[in-house]
Protein backbone atom coordinates (compact mmCIF):
# COMPACT_ATOMS: atom_id res chain seq x y z
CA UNK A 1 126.99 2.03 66.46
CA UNK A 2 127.02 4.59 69.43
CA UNK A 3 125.63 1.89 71.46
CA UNK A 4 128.40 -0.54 70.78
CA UNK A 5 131.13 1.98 70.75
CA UNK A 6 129.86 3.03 74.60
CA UNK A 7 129.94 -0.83 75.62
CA UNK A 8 133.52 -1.13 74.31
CA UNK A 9 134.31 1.96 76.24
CA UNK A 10 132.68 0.44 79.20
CA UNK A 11 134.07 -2.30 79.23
CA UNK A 12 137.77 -1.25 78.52
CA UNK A 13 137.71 1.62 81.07
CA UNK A 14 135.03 1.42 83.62
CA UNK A 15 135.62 -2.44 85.14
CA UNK A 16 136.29 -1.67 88.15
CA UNK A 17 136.99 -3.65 91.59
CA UNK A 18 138.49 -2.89 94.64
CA UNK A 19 139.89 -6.14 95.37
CA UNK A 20 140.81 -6.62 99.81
CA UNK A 21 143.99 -7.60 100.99
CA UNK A 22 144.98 -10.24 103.14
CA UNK A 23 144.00 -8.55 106.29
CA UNK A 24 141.09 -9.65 108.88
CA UNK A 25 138.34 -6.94 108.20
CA UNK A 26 138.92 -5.16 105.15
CA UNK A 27 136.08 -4.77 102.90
CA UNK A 28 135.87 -4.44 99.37
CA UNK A 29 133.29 -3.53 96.58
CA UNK A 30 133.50 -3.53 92.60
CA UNK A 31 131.33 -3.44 89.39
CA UNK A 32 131.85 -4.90 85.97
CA UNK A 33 130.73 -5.43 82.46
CA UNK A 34 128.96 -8.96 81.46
CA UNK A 35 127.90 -10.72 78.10
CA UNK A 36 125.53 -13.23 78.40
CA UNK A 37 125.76 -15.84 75.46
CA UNK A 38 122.64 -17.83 76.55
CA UNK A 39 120.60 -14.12 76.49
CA UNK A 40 122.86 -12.24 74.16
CA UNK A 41 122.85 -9.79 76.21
CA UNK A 42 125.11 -7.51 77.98
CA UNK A 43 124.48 -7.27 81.41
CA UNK A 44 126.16 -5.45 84.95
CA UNK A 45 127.66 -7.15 87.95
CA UNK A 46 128.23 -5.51 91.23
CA UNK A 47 129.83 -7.58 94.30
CA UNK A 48 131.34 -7.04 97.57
CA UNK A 49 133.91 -8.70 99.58
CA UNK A 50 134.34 -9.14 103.38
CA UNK A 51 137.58 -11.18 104.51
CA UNK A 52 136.63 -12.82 107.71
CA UNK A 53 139.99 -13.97 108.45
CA UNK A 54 143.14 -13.62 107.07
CA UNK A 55 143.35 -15.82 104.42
CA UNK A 56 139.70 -16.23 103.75
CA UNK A 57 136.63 -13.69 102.61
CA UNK A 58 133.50 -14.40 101.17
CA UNK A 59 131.92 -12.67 98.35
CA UNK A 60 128.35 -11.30 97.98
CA UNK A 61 127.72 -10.88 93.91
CA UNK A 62 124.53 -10.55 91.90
CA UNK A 63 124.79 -10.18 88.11
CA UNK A 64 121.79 -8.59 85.55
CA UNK A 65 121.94 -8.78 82.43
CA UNK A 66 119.43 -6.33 79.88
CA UNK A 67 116.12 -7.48 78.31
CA UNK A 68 116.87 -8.95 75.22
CA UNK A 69 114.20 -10.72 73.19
CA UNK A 70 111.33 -10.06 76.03
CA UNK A 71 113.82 -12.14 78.41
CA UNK A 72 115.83 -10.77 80.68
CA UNK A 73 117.89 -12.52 84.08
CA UNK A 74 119.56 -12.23 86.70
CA UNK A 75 121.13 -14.19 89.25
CA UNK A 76 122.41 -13.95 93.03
CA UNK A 77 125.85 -15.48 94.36
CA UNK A 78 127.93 -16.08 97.45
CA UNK A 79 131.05 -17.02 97.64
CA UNK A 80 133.86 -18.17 99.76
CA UNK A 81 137.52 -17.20 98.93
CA UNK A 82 140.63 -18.74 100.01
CA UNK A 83 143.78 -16.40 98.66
CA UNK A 84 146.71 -18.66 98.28
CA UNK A 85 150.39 -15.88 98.04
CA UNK A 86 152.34 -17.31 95.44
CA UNK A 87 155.27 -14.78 96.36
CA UNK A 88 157.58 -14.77 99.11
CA UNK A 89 157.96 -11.09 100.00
């Protein structure tokens, strides 16, 4: 139960990211919380972001998820971005 109770809390307070603006340059980094329904397992994800120009960034991600059953995975993504502002401010 203290297991599952410090998941919960996990998940409901410590999801973080840093997410970048807009700008050329700025750099981001975050970490979250993962279920895996194919493992049944919860898992981590950490990722950072780079935005190359101003309305583009790519991504760097890798996700890994707990031994479960005497499996365990992981994987490894990159990814490209294009924001689209909704807003006119």
């Amino acid at each position: 139960m203290k297991k599952i109770l410090a998941i919960v809390c996990v998940m409901l307070v410590g999801t973080m990211a840093a997410h970048a603006q807009f700008d050329k340059g700025r750099f981001a980094v975050g970490a979250s919380v993962l279920y895996g329904s194919e493992i049944e397992s919860a898992g981590i994800n950490a990722r950072a972001q780079y935005s190359i120009l101003n309305n583009a960034r790519v991504e760097l991600s890798g996700d890994y998820f707990f031994k479960h059953n005497e499996t365990t995975m992981y994987d490894l993504n990159l990814n490209v971005h294009c924001p689209v502002n909704l807003s006119q401010q």
